[in-house]
Protein backbone atom coordinates (compact mmCIF):
# COMPACT_ATOMS: atom_id res chain seq x y z
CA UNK A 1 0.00 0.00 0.00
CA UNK A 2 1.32 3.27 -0.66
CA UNK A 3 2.25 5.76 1.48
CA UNK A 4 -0.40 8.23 0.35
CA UNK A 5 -3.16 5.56 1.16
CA UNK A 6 -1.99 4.31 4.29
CA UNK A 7 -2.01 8.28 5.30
CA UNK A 8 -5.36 8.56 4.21
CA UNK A 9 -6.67 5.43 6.87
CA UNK A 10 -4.49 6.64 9.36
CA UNK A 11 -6.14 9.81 9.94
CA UNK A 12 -9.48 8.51 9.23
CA UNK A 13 -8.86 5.46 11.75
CA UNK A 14 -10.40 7.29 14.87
CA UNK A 15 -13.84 8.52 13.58
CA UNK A 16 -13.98 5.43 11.31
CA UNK A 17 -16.80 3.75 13.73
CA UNK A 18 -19.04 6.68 13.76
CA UNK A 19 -19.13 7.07 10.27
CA UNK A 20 -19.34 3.54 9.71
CA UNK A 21 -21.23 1.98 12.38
CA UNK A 22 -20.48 -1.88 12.82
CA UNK A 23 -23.86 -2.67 14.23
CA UNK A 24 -25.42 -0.94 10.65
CA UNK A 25 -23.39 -3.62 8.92
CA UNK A 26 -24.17 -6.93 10.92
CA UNK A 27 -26.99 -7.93 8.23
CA UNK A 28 -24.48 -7.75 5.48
CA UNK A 29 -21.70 -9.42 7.52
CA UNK A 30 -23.81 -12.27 8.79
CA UNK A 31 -24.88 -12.60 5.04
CA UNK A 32 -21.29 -13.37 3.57
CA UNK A 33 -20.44 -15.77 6.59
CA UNK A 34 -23.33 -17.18 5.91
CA UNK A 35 -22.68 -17.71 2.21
CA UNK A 36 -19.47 -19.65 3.07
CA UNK A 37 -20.99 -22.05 5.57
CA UNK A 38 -23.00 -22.86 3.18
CA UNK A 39 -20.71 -24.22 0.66
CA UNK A 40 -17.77 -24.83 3.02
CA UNK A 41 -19.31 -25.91 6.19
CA UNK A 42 -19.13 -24.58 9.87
CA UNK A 43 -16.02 -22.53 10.31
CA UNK A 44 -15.07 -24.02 14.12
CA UNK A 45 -12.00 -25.06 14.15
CA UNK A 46 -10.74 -23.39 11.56
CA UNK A 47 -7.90 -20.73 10.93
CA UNK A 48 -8.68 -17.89 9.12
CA UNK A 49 -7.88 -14.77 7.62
CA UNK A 50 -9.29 -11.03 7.74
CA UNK A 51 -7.81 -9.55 5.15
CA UNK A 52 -7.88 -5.74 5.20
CA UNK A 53 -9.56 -5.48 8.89
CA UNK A 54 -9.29 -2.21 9.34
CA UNK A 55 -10.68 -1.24 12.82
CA UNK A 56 -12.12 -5.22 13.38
CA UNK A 57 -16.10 -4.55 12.06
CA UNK A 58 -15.69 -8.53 11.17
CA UNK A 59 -13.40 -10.09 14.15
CA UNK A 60 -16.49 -10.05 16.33
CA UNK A 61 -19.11 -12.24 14.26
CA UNK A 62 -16.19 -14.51 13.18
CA UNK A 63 -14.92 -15.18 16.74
CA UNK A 64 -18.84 -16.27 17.12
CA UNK A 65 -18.30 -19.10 15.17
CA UNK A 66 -14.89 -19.75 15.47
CA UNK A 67 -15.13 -22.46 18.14
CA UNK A 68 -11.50 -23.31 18.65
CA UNK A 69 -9.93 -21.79 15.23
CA UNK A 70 -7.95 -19.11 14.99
CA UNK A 71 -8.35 -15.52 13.49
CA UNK A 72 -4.91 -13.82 11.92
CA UNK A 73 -6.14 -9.94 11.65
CA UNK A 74 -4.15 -8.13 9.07
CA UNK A 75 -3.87 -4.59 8.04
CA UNK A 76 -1.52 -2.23 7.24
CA UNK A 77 -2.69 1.04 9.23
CA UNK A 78 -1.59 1.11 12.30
CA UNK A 79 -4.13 3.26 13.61
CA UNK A 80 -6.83 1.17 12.53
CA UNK A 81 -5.18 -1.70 14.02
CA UNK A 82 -5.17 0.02 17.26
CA UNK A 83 -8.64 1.09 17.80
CA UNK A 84 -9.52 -2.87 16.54
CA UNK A 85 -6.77 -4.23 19.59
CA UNK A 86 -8.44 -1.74 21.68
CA UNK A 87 -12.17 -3.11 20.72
CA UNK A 88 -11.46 -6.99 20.76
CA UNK A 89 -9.05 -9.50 23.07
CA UNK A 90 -9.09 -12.90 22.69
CA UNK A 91 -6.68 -15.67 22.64
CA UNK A 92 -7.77 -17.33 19.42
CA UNK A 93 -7.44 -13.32 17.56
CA UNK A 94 -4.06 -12.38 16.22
CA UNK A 95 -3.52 -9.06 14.86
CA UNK A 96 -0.66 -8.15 12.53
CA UNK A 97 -0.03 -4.77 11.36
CA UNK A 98 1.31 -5.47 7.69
CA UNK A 99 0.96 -5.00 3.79
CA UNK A 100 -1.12 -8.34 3.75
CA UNK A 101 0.53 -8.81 0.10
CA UNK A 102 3.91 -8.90 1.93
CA UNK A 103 2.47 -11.06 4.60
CA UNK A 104 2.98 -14.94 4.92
CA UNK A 105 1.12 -17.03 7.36
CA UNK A 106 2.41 -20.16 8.06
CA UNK A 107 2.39 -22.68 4.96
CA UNK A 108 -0.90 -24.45 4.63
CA UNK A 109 -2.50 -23.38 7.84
CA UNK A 110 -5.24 -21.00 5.64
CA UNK A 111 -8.72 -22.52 5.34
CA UNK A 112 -10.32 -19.19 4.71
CA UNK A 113 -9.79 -15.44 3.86
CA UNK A 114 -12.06 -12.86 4.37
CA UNK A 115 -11.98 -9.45 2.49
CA UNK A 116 -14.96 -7.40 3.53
CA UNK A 117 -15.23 -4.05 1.99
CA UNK A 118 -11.41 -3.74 1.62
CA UNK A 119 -10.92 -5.37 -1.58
CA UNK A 120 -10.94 -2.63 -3.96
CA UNK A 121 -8.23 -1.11 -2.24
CA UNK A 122 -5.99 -3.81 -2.76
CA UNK A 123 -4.06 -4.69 -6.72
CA UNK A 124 -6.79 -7.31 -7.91
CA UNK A 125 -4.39 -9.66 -9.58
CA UNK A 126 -1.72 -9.57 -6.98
CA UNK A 127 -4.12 -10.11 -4.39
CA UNK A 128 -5.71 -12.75 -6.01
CA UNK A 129 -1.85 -14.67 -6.01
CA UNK A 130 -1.36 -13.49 -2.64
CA UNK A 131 -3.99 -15.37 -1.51
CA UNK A 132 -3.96 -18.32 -3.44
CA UNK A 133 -0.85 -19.48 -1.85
CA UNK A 134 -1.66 -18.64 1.89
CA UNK A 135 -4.62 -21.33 1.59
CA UNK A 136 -4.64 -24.95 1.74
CA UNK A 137 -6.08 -26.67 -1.70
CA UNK A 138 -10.08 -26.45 -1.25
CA UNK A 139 -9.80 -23.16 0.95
CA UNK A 140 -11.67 -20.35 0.29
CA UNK A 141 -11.48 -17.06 -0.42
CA UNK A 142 -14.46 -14.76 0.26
CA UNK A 143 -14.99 -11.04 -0.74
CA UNK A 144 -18.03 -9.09 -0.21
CA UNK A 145 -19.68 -5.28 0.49
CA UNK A 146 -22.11 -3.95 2.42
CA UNK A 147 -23.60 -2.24 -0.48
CA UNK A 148 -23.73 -2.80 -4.55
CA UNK A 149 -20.77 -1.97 -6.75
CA UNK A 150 -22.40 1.17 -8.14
CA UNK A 151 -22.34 2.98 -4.80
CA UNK A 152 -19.09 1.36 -3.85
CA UNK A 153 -17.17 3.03 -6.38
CA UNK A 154 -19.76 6.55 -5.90
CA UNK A 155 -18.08 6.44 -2.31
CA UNK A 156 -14.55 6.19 -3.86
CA UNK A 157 -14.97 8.49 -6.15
CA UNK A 158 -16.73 11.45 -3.59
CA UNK A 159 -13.95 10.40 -0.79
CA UNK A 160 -11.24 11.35 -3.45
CA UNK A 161 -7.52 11.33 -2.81
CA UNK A 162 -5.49 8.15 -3.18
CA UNK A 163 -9.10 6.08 -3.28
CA UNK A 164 -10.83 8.12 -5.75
CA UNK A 165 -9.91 5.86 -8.25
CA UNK A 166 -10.58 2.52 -6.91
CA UNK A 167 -13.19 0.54 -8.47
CA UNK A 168 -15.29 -2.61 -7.40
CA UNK A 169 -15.03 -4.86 -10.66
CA UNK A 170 -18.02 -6.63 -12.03
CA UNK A 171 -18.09 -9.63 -10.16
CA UNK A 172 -18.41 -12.03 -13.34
CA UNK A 173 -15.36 -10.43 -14.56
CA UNK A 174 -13.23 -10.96 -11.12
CA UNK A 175 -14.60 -14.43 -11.16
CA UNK A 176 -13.16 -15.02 -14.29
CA UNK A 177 -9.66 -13.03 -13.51
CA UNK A 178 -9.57 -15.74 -10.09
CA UNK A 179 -9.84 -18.70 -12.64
CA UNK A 180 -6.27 -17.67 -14.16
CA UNK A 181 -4.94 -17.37 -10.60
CA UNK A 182 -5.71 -20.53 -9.28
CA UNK A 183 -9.35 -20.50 -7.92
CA UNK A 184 -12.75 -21.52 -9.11
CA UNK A 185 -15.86 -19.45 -8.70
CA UNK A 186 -18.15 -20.97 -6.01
CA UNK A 187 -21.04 -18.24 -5.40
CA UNK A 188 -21.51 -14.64 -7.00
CA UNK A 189 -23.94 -11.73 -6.39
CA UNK A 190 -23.79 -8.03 -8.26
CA UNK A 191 -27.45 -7.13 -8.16
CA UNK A 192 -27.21 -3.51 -7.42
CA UNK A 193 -28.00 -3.96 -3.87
CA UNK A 194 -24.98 -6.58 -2.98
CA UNK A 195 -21.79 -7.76 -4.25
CA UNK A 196 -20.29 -10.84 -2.98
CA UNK A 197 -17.58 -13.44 -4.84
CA UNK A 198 -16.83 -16.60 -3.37
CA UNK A 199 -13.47 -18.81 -4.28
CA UNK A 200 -12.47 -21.90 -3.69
CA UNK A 201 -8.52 -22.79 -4.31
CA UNK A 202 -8.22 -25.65 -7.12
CA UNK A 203 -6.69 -28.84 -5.95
């Protein structure tokens, strides 16, 4: 991430909550995990990944059906990794304050990554690599927004800067970008109303 961007979180990282409340986003939230339980089973036991966590809107509802797993919690703005230490403790949540495409976890441990709205601020085709060799063959990879693409990118746009230009892709055209980097397309919504694109890693 560059430094511009991560500048841009930083100083938004204290107000982030009130302008984004987390308890306006538990419908979508609960929606995506839901989508993945469906085609991948419960997620006790399992370690996963937030991927862009920002200030932790998603550590809470994944620790609820964690069970024994474990969370890794990655970001790169320090800030926002702050206020989400500050917000959540528990021993099965570990937060690391890094460029997640710089980031390794240990080899094979990935069942799942989790990239809610974050994705767009990340290089798609990089990410998509990134990610494909943190997981185990069959893991997932799940990316999803609170809102359609349209208004995704409206907020981009209006919040200008180093984001202004970051766009939510079609998800039919991500899906098929994923194929090339090692994952098949499992579930996919871009109504207007929701976007959502669920991977699974090929054998």
């Amino acid at each position: 991430m560059s430094a511009s961007m991560k500048a841009f979180f930083e100083e938004r990282a204290a107000t982030w909550d009130f302008l984004h409340p987390p308890a306006q986003q538990a419908q979508a939230i609960l929606w995506g995990l839901e989508c993945a339980q469906q085609h991948f089973g419960p997620l006790g036991g399992k370690t996963l990944v937030d991927m862009g966590c920002g200030t932790g809107v998603l550590v809470p509802h994944i620790l609820q059906v964690l069970a024994e797993g474990k969370l890794w919690a990655v970001d790169c703005t320090q800030a926002m990794v702050e206020v989400a230490k500050a917000k959540h403790k528990d021993a099965r949540l570990h937060f690391v304050c890094e460029d997640a495409l710089g980031w390794a976890p240990p080899p094979g441990e990935v069942d799942g990554v989790l990239c809610y709205n974050s994705f767009p601020h990340f290089p798609q085709e990089e990410a998509l690599k990134a990610v494909a060799t943190w997981l185990r063959p069959g893991g997932f990879f799940l990316l999803w927004h609170s809102f359609g693409r349209q208004c995704i990118n409206s907020i981009h746009r209006e919040a200008g800067g180093p984001v202004a230009k970051h766009r939510l892709a079609p998800a039919q055209a991500l899906a098929a970008l994923a194929e090339t980097c090692g994952f098949e397309a499992r579930s996919q919504t871009d109504d207007g109303q929701r976007w959502l694109l669920l991977l699974k890693k090929k054998p």
